[in-house]
Protein backbone atom coordinates (compact mmCIF):
# COMPACT_ATOMS: atom_id res chain seq x y z
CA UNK A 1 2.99 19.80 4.96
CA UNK A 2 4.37 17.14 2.77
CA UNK A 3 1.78 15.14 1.51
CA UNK A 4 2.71 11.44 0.07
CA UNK A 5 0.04 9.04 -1.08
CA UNK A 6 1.28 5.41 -0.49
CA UNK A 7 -1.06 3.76 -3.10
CA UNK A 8 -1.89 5.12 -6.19
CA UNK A 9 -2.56 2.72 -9.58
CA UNK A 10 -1.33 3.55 -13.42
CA UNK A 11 -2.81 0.67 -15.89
CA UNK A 12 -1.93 0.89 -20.39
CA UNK A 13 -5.21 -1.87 -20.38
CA UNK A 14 -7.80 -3.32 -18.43
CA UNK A 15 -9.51 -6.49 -19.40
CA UNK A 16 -13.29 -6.94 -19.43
CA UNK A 17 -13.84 -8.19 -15.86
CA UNK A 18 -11.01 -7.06 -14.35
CA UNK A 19 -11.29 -6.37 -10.66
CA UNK A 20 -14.45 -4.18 -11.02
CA UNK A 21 -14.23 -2.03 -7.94
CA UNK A 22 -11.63 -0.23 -9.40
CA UNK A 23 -12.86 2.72 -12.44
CA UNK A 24 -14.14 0.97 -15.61
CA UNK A 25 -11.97 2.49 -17.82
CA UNK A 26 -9.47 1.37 -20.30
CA UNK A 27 -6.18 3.25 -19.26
CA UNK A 28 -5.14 5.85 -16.44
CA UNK A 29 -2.29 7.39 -17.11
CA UNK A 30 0.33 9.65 -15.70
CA UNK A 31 -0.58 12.73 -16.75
CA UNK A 32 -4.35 11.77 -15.07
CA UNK A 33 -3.10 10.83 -11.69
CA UNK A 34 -0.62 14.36 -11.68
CA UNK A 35 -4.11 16.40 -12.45
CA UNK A 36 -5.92 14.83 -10.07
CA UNK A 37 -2.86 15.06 -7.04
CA UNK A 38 -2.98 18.83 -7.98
CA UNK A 39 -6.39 19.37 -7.38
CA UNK A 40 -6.08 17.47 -3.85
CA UNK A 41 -3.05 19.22 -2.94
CA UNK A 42 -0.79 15.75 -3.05
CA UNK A 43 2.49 16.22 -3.23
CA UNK A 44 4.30 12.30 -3.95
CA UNK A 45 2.37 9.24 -4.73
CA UNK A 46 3.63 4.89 -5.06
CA UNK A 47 2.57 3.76 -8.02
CA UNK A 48 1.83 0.34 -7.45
CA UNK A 49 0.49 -1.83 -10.23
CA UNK A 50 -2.67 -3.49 -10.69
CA UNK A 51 -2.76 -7.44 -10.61
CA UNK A 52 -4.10 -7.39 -14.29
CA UNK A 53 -0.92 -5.83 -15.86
CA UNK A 54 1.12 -8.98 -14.81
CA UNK A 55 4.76 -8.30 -13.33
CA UNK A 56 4.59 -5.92 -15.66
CA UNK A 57 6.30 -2.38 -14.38
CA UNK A 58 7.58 0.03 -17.26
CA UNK A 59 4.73 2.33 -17.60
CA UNK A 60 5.03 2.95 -13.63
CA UNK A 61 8.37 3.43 -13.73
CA UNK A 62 8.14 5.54 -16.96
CA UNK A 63 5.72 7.84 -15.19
CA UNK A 64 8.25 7.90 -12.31
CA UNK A 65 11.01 9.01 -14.83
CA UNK A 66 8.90 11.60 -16.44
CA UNK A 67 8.18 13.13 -12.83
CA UNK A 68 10.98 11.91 -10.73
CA UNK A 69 9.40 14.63 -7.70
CA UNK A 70 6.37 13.08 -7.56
CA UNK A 71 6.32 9.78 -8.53
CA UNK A 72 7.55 6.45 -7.38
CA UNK A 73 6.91 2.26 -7.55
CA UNK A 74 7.16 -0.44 -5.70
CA UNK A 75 6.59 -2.87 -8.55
CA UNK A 76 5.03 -6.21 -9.02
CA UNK A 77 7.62 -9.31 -9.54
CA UNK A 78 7.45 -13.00 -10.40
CA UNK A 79 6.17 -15.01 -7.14
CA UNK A 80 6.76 -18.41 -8.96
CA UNK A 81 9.93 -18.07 -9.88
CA UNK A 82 12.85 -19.06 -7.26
CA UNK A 83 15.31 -18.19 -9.76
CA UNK A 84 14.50 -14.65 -10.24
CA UNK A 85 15.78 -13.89 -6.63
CA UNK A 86 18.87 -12.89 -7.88
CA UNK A 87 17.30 -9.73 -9.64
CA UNK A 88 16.45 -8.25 -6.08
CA UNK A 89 20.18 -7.72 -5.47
CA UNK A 90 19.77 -4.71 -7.94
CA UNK A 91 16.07 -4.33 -8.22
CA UNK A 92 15.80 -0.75 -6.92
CA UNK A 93 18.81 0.48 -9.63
CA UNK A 94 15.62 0.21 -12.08
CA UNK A 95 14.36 4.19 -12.49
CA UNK A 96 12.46 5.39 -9.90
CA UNK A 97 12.10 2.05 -8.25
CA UNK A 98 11.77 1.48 -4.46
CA UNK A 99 10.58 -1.93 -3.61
CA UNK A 100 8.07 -4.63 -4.46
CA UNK A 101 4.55 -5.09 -3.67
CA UNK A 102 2.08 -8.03 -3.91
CA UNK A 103 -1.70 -8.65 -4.17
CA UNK A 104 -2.00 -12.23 -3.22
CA UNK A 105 -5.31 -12.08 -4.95
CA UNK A 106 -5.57 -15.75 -6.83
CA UNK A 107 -6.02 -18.61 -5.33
CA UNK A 108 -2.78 -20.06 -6.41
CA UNK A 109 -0.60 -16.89 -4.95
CA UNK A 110 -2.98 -17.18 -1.28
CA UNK A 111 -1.57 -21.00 -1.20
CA UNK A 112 2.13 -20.28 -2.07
CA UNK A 113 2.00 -17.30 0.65
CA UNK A 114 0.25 -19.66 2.94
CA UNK A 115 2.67 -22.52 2.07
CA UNK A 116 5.99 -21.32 3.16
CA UNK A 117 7.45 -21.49 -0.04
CA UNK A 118 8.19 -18.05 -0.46
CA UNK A 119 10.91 -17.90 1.99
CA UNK A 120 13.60 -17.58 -1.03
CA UNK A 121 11.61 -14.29 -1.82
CA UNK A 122 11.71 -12.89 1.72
CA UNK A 123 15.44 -14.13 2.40
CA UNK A 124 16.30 -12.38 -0.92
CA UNK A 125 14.12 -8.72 -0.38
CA UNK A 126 15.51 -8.76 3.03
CA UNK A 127 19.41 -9.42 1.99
CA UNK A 128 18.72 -6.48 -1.46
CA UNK A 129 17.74 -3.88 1.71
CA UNK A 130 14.29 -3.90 -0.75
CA UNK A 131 11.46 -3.46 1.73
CA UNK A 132 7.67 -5.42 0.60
CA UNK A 133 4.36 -4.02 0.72
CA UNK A 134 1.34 -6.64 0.41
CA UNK A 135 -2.15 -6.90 0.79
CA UNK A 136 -3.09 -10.29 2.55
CA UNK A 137 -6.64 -10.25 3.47
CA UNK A 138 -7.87 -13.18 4.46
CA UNK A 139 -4.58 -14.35 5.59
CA UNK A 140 -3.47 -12.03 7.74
CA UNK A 141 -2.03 -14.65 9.91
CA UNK A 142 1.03 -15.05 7.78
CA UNK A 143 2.43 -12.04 8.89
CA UNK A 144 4.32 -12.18 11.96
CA UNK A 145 6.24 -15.54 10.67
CA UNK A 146 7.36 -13.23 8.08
CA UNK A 147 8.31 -10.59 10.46
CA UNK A 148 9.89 -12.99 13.42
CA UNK A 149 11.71 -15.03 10.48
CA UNK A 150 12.91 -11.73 8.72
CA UNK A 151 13.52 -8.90 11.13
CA UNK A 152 15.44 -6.76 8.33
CA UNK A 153 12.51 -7.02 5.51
CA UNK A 154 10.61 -3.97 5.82
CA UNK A 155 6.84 -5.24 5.29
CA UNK A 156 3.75 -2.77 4.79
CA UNK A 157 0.42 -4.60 5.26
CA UNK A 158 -2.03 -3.17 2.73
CA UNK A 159 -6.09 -1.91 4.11
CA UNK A 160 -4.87 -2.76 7.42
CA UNK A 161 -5.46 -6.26 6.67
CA UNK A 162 -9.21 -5.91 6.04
CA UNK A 163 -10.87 -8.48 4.08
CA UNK A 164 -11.87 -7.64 0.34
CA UNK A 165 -15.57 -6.36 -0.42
CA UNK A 166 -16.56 -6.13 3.67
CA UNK A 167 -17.74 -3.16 5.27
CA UNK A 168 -18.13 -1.85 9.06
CA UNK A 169 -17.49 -4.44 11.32
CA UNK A 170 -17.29 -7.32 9.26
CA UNK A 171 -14.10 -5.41 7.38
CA UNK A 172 -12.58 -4.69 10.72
CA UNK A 173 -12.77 -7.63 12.81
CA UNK A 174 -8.57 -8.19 11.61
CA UNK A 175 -7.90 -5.18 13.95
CA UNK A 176 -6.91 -7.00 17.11
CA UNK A 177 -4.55 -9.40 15.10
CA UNK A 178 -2.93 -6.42 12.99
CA UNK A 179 -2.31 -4.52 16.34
CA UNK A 180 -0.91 -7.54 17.82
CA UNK A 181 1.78 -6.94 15.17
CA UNK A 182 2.89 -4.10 16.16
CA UNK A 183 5.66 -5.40 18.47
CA UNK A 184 7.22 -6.35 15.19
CA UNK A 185 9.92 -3.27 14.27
CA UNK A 186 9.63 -4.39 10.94
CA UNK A 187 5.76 -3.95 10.71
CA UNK A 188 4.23 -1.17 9.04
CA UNK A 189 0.43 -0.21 7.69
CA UNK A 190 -1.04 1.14 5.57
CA UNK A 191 -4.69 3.19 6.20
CA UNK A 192 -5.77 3.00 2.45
CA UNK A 193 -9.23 2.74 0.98
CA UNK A 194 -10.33 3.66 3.99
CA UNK A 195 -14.13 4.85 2.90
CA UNK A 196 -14.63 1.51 0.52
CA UNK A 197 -15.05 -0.30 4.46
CA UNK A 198 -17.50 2.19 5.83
CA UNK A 199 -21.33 2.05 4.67
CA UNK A 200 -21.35 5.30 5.99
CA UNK A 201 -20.95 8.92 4.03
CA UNK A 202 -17.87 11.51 4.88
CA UNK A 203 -16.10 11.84 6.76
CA UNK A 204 -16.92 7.50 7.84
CA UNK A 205 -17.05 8.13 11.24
CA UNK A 206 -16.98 4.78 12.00
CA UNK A 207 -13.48 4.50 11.34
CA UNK A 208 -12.27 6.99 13.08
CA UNK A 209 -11.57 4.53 16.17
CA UNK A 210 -10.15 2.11 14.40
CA UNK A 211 -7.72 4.06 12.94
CA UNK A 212 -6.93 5.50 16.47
CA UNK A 213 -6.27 2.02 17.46
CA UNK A 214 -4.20 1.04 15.19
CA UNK A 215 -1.91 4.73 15.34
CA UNK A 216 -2.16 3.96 19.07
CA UNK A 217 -0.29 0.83 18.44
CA UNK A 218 1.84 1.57 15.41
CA UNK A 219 2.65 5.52 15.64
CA UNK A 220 2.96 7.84 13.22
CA UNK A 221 6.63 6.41 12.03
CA UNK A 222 4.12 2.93 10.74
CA UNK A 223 1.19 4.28 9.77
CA UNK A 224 1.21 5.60 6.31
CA UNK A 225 -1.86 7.07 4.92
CA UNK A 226 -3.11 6.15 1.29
CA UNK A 227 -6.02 6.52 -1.11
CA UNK A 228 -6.21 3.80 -3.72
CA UNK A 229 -7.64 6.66 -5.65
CA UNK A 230 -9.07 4.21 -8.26
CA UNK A 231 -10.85 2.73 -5.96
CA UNK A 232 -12.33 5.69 -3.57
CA UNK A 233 -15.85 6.58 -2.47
CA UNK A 234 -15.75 10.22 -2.38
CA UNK A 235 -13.17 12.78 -3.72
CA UNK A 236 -9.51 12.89 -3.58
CA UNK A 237 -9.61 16.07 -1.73
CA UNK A 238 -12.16 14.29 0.95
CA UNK A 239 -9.92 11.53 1.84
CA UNK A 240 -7.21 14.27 2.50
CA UNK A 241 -9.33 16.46 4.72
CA UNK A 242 -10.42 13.10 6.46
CA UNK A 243 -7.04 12.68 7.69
CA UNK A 244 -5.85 16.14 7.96
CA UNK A 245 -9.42 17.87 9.35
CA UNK A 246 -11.59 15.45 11.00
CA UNK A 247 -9.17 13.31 13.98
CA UNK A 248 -8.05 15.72 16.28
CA UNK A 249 -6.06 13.21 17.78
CA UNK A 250 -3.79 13.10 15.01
CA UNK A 251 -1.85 16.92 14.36
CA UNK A 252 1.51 18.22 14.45
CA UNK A 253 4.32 16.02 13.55
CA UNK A 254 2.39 13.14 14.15
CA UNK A 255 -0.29 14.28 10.98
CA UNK A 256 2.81 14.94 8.96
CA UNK A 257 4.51 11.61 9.45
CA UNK A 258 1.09 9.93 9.08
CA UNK A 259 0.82 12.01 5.57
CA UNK A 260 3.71 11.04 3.76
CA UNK A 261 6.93 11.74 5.78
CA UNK A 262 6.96 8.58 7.65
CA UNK A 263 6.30 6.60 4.48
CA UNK A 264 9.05 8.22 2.20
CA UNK A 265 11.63 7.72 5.35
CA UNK A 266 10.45 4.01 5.24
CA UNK A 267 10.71 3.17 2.27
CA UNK A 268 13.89 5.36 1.36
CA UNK A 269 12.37 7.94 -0.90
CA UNK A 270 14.15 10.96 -0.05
């Protein structure tokens, strides 16, 4: 089985501060992340920067040259900047590129999201073929305007919409709204970070039905799994096994699109 991680971070700096869930140390690198997907038995993995490094994408998509098998981006791209639209009608020429992908992290970005403002973005992603993923906790809301206003933008909500630094039920109460957006074609999640939303230890039980839920609503085609390995409780290999060993609802084809086949055919890595 083919097995594609849909969230993986590279960073050349971190500043003091920065976004301290994430490993406290000064640079990851390539060559890091391909020892550490060996060891796990990962095949592929989207590189996806980190909100510190800016728009910033040439040392993701100079990993992705150096290992054009296993590596990919959706990179990071100018949110207040109408006029850069026009670099979407080519934006995944760029080496090893596949799409974009957004934090919405600062206040600033959660009020241009919430705004409406960004419709020249979506209009523009949608017309390029260049399909978004983005984390919106906290405003989950926003999503099936998107969806309903652009049925041909291919959109990936990030955690399955859970709300930063909550655990258990607190971190899933989003559930009945994501699954509600389901009925949008044009929906897809991603089941990353999973154990940073469970106070409990391996293999976090208690999200075992959530995720059913959500594969219940979404199927395997729009439900990609993903590790945020930067950010995981646990080892690499764990958060495999947790997929691939501990929900015997989810086997066969199924567990393989769920892995990394239904991502790559969704976001056109072939």
């Amino acid at each position: 089985m083919m097995i594609a991680d849909a969230q993986v971070h590279l960073w050349s700096f971190r500043p003091e501060g920065a976004n301290p869930w994430h490993r406290k140390i000064p640079e990851y690198n390539a060559p890091e992340l391909i020892a550490e997907m060996d060891e796990a038995g990962i095949d592929r993995a989207v590189i996806v920067p980190p909100m510190w490094m800016g728009d910033d994408n040439s040392q993701a998509c100079a990993a992705a040259v150096e290992h054009p098998d296993r590596l990919a981006v959706l990179g990071r791209f100018p949110l207040f900047d109408p006029s850069a639209a026009d670099q979407l009608a080519n934006w995944n020429d760029q080496p090893g590129m596949l799409g974009l992908r957004f934090t919405f992290g600062k206040p600033d970005e959660q009020e241009l999201l919430r705004s409406g403002d960004l419709e020249w973005l979506w209009s523009a992603a949608e017309d390029a073929g260049v399909p978004v993923m983005f984390m919106v906790s906290g405003h989950i809301d926003v999503v099936p305007g998107i969806a309903e206003a652009h049925p041909g933008l291919k959109l990936t909500v990030d955690h399955l919409g859970f709300p930063g630094q909550k655990c258990d039920d607190e971190a899933f109460a989003p559930i009945p709204q994501l699954i509600e957006m389901a009925k949008y074609d044009n929906v897809s999640v991603k089941a990353s970070t999973m154990p940073a939303y469970s106070t409990e230890n391996y293999p976090y039980a208690n999200t075992h039905d959530v995720l059913h839920r959500v594969f219940d609503a979404f199927g395997p085609h729009r439900m990609f799994w993903a590790s945020d390995i930067t950010r995981l409780l646990g080892t690499y290999r764990e958060y495999v096994t947790m997929f691939t060993e501990e929900l015997p609802w989810l086997k066969g084809e199924d567990l393989e699109l769920v892995m990394g086949k239904g991502l790559c055919n969704w976001i056109g890595w072939e």
